[in-house]
Protein backbone atom coordinates (compact mmCIF):
# COMPACT_ATOMS: atom_id res chain seq x y z
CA UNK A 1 68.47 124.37 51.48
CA UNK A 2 69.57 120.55 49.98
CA UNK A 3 72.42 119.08 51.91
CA UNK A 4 74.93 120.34 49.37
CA UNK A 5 74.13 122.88 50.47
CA UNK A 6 73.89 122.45 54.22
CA UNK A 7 77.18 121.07 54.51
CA UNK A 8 79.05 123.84 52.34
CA UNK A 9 77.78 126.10 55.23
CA UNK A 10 78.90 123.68 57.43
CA UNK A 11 82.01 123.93 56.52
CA UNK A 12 82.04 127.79 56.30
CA UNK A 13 81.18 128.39 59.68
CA UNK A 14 83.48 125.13 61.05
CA UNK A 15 86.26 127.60 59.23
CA UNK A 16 85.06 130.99 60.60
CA UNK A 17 84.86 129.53 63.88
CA UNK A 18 88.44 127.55 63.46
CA UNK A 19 89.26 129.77 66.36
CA UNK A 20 87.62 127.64 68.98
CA UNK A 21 89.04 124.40 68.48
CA UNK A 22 91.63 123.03 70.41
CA UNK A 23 92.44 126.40 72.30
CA UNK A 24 95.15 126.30 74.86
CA UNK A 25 94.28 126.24 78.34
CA UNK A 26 94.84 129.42 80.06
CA UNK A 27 95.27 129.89 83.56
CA UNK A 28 95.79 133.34 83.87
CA UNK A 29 96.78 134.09 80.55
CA UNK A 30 99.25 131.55 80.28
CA UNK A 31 99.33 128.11 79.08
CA UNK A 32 100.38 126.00 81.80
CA UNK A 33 99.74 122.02 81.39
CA UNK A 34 101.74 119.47 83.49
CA UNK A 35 104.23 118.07 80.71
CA UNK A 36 107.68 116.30 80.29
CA UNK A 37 109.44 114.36 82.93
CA UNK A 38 111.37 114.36 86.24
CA UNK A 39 114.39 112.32 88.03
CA UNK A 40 115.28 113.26 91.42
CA UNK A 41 116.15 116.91 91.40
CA UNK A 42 116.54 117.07 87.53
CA UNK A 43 113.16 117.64 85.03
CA UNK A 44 112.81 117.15 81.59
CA UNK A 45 110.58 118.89 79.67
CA UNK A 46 108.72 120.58 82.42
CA UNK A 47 106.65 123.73 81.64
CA UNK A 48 108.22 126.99 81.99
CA UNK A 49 105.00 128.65 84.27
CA UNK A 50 105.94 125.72 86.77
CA UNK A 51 107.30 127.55 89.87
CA UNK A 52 110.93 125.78 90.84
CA UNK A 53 112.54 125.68 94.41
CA UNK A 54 116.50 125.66 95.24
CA UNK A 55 115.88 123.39 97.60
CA UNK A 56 112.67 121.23 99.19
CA UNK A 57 110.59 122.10 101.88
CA UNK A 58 110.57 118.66 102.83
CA UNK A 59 108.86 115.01 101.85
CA UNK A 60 105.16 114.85 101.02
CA UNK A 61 102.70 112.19 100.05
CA UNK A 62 99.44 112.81 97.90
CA UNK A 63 96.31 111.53 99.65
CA UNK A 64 93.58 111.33 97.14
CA UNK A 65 89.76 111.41 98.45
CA UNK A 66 88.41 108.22 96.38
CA UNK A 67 84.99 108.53 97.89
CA UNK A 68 84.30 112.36 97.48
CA UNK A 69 81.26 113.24 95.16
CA UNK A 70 84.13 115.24 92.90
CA UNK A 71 86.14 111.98 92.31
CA UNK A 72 82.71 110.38 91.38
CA UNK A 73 82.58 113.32 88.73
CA UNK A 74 85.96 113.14 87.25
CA UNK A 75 86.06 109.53 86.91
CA UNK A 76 82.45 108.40 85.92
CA UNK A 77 81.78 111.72 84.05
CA UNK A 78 84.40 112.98 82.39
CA UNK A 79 85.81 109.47 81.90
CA UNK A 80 89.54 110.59 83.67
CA UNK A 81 91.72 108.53 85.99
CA UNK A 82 93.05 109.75 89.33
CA UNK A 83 94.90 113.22 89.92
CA UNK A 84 97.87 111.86 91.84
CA UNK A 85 100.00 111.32 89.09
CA UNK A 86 99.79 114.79 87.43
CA UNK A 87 100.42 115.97 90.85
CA UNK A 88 103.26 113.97 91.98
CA UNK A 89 104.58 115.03 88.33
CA UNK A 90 104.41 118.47 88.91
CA UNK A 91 105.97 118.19 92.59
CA UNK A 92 109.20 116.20 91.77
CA UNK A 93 109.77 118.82 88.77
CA UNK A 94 109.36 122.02 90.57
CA UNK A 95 111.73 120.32 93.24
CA UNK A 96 110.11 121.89 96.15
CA UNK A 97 108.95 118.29 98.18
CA UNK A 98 110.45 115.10 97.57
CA UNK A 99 107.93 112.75 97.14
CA UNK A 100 107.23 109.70 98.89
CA UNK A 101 104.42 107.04 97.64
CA UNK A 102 101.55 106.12 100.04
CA UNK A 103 99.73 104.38 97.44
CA UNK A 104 99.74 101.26 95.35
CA UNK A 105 103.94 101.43 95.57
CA UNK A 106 103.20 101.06 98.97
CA UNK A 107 101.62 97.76 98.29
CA UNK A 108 104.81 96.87 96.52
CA UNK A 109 107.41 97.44 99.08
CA UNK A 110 104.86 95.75 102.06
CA UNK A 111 105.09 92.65 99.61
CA UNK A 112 109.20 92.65 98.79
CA UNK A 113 109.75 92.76 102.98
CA UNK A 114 106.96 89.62 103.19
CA UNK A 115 109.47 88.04 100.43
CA UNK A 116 112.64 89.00 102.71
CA UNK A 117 110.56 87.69 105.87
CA UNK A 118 110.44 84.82 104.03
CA UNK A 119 113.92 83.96 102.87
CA UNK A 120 112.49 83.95 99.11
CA UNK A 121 115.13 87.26 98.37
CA UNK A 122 118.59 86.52 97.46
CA UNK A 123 121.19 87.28 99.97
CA UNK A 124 122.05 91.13 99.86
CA UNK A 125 118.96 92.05 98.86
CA UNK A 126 118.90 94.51 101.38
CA UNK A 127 115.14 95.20 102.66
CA UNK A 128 114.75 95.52 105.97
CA UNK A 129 113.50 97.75 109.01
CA UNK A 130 114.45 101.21 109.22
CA UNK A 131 114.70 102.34 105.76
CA UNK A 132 111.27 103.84 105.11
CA UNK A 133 111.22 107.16 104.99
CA UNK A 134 108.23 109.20 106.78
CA UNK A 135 106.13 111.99 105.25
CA UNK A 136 106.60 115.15 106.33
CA UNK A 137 103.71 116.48 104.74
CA UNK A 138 99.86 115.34 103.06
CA UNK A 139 98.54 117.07 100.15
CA UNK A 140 95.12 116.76 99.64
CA UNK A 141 93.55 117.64 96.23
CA UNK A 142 90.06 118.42 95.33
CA UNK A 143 88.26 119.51 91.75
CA UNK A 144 85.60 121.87 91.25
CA UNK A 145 84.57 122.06 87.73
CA UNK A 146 82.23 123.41 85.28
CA UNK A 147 80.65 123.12 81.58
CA UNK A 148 78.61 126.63 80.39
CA UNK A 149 77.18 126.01 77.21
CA UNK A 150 76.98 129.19 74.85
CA UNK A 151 73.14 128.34 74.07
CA UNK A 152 72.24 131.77 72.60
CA UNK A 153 75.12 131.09 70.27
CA UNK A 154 73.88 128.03 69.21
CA UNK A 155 70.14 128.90 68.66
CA UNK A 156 71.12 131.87 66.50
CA UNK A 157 72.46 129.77 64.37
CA UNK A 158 70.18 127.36 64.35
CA UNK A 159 67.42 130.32 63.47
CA UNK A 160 70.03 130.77 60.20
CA UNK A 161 71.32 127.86 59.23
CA UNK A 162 68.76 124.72 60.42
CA UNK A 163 69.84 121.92 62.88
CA UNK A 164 73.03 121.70 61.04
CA UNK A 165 74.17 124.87 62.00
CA UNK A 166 72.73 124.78 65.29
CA UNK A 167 74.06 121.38 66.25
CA UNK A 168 77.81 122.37 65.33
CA UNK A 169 77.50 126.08 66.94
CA UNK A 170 75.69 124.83 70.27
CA UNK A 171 78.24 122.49 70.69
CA UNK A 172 81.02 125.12 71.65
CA UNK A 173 81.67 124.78 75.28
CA UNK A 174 84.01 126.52 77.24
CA UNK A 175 85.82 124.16 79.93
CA UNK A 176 86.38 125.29 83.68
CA UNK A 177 88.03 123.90 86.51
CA UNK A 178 89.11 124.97 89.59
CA UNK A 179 91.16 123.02 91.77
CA UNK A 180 91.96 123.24 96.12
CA UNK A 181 95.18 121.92 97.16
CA UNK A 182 95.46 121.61 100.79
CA UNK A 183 98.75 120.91 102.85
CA UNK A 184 98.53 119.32 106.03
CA UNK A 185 101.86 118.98 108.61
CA UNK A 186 101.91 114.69 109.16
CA UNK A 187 103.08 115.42 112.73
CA UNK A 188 101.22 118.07 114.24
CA UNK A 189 97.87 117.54 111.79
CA UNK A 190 98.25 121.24 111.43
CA UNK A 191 97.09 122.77 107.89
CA UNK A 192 100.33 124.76 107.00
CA UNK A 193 98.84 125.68 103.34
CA UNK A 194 95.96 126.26 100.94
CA UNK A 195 95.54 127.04 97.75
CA UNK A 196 92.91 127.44 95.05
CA UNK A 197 93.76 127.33 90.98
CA UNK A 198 91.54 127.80 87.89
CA UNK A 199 91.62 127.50 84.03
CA UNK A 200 89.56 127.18 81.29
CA UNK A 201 89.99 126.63 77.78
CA UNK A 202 86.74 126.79 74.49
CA UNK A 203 87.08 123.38 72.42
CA UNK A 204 84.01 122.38 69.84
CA UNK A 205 82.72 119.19 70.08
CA UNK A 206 82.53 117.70 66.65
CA UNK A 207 82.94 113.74 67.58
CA UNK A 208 78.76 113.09 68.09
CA UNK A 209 77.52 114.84 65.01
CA UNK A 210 80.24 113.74 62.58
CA UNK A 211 81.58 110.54 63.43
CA UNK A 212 78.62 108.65 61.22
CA UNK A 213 79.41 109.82 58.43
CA UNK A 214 83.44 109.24 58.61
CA UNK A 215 84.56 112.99 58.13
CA UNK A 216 84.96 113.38 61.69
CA UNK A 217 87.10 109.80 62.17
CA UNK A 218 89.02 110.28 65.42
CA UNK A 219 87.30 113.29 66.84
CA UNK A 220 85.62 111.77 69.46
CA UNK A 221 88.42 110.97 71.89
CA UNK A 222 88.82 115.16 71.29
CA UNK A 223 85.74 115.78 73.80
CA UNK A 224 87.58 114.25 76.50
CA UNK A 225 90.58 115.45 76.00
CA UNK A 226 90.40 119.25 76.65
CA UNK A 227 88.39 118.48 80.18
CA UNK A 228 91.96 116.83 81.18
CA UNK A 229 93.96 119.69 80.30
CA UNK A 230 92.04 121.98 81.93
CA UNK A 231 92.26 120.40 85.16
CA UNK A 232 95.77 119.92 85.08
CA UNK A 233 96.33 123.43 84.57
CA UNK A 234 94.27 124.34 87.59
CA UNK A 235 96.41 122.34 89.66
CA UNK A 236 99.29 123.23 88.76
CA UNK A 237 98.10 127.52 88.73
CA UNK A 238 97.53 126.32 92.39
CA UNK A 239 100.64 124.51 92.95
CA UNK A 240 102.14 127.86 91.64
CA UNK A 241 100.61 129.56 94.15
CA UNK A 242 100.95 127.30 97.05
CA UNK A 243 104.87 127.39 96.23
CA UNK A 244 104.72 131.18 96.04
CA UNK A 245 102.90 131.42 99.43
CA UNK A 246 105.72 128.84 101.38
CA UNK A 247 108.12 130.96 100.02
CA UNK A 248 107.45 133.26 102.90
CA UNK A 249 105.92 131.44 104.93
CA UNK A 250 105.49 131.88 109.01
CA UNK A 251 104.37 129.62 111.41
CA UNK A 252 101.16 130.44 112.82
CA UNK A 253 101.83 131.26 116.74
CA UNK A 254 99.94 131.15 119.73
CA UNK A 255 103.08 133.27 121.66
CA UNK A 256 103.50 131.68 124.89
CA UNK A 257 100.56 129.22 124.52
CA UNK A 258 101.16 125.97 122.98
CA UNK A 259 98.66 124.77 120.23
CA UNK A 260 95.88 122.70 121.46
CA UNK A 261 96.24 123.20 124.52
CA UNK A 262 93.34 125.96 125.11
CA UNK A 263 92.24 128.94 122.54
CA UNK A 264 92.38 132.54 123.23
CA UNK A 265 88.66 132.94 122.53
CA UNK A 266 87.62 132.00 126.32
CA UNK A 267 84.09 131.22 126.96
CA UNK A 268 82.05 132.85 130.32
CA UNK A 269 81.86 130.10 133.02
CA UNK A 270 85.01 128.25 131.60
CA UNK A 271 87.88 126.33 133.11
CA UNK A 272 90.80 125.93 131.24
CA UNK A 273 92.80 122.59 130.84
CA UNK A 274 93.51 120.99 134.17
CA UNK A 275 90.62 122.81 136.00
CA UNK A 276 92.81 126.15 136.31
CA UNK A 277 90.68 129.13 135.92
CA UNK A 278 93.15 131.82 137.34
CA UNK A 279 94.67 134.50 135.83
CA UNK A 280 97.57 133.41 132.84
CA UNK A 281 101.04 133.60 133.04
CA UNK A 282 103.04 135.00 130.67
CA UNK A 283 106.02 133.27 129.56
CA UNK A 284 108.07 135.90 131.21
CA UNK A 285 106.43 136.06 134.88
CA UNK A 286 107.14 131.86 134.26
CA UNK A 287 111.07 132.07 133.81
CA UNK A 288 111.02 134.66 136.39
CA UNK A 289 109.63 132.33 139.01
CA UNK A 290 111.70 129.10 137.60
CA UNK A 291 114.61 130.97 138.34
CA UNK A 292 113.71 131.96 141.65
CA UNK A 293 112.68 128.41 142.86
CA UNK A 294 115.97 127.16 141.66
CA UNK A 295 115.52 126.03 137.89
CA UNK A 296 117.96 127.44 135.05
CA UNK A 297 115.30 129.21 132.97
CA UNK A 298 117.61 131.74 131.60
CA UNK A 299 117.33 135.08 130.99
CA UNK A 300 113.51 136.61 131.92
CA UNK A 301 112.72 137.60 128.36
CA UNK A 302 109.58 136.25 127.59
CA UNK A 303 111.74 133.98 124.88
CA UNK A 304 111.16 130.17 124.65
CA UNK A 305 114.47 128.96 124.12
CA UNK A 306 116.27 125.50 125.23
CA UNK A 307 116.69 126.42 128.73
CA UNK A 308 113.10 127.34 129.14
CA UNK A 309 112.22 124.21 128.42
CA UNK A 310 114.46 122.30 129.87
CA UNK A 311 113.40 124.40 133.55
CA UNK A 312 109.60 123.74 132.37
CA UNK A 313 110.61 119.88 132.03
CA UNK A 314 112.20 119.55 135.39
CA UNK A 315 109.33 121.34 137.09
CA UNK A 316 106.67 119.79 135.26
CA UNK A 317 108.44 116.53 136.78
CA UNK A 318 109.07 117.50 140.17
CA UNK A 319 105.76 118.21 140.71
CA UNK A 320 104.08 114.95 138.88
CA UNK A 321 102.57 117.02 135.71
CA UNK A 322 102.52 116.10 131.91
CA UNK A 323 106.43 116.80 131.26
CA UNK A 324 105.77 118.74 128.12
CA UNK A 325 108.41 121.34 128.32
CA UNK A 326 105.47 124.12 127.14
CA UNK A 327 104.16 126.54 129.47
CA UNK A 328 100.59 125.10 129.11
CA UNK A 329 97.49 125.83 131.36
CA UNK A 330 98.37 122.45 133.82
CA UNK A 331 102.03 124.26 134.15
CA UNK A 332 100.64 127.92 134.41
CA UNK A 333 97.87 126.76 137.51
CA UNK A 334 101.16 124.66 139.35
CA UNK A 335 103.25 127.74 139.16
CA UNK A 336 100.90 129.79 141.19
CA UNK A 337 100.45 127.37 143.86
């Protein structure tokens, strides 16, 4: 075959297989990229698949893991920058956290209070202590992706056609991603959330094999490119369902047993915080003997309410324990004395 030839086949099967380029990204049939613009409550542009809340859950700060082996990947592999933006785009659109920046605009407003510190502001300026606000929440993100080469494609063709045909064919790739976004309470360190998102899209990588001889001018950037979209759509088809999931969401409970102060999973031999190794008192057989020593627990009902705790917080001083208003092991053992 003379290259005439060769590259009228080349074209022919860069036609027949027109299909492959530049396919959307599809996250569960849908194509779902972050997009557009936000500005406060109000978006611009934003995709339609994005899940929207009424009103946020709270504020929320994007904590990036710079040093993970997966950040290695997406920056020194696949040549892309840092996730936080995509994500911080896709929170302030769907409205359902109010971001606040713990990164380099942090920088920025440490340096404008060392200029008001320093008189270099003009009067009025108006930065002082107090008017931070904190962050409810930390969302964590983490990528897990994928190439899979169709290689049997590619060396069928290659049987046909020559290297031509095989170089073009074998360089179909379908793109994967899937993406964890974790959400972690700021106060408690509690994980309130998780959530796990895929997508994938098929793009052909022309740039390599025709970039020498100037047909393919400006494909190259193209390989790139697709990688990108496909891991913004597996955040945001986990952002979808991390919003979904809050949407309903309960608080984990221990009943009358505070968190961290002793699991339910007790271990043979065991003492429980503060050395107490009797039997546990329920929060009902605990307002029951408040009241009867003289503290206003309220009614007996096995209900933590503000009067329960305010009877736990006078006992627990009285008798020179942790005031923590919770019925914890230290309180349960002192009750029984």
């Amino acid at each position: 075959m003379n290259s005439k030839l060769k590259y009228l086949a080349l074209a022919c099967v860069a036609v027949s297989l027109s299909a492959c380029v530049a396919q959307p990204v599809r996250t569960g049939g849908a194509s779902t990229l972050a997009t557009g613009a936000a500005g406060g409550a109000s978006s611009a542009n934003a995709s339609g698949e994005l899940e929207r809340c009424e009103r946020p859950f709270g504020t929320i700060a994007v904590i990036e893991d710079q040093g993970s082996d997966w950040y290695r990947i997406l920056t020194n592999q696949y040549r892309l920058t840092s996730t936080v933006p995509v994500l911080r785009l896709l929170i302030q659109q769907s409205n359902c956290f109010i971001v606040v920046d713990r990164g380099r605009g942090m920088a920025m407003m440490q340096q404008e209070r060392a200029l008001a510190q320093s008189g270099e502001l003009r009067a009025g300026s108006n930065f002082g202590r107090g008017q931070m606000v904190s962050a409810d929440y930390a969302m964590a993100p983490e990528v897990l992706f994928s190439e899979r080469g169709t290689g049997g494609l590619g060396a069928a063709a290659g049987a046909i056609g020559g290297g031509v045909l095989g170089a073009i064919v074998g360089s179909i790739r379908t793109n994967e991603a899937a993406t964890l976004l974790t959400l972690v309470d700021n106060r408690s360190g509690v994980q309130v959330g998780v959530a796990e998102g895929s997508a994938k899209n098929t793009d052909m990588n022309l740039g390599g094999f025709l970039a020498g001889g100037g047909a393919g001018a400006g494909v190259g950037g193209y390989t790139n490119t697709p990688q990108g979209k496909v891991i913004a759509g597996a955040f945001m088809n986990a952002y979808n369902q991390l919003v979904v999931a809050l949407r309903n969401y309960q608080a984990q409970t221990m009943g009358d047993r505070g968190l961290g102060t002793g699991g339910r999973l007790g271990v043979d031999g065991a003492t429980q915080q503060g050395g107490y190794s009797g039997a546990r008192v329920s929060l009902r057989q605990a307002q029951q003997a408040l009241n009867d020593m003289g503290y206003d627990a309220g009614p007996a009902d096995g209900a933590m309410g503000p009067r329960t705790a305010n009877a736990l917080r006078e006992f627990q001083a009285e008798r020179g324990i942790p005031v923590t208003g919770r019925l914890d092991a230290t309180t349960q053992a002192e009750l029984q004395r």
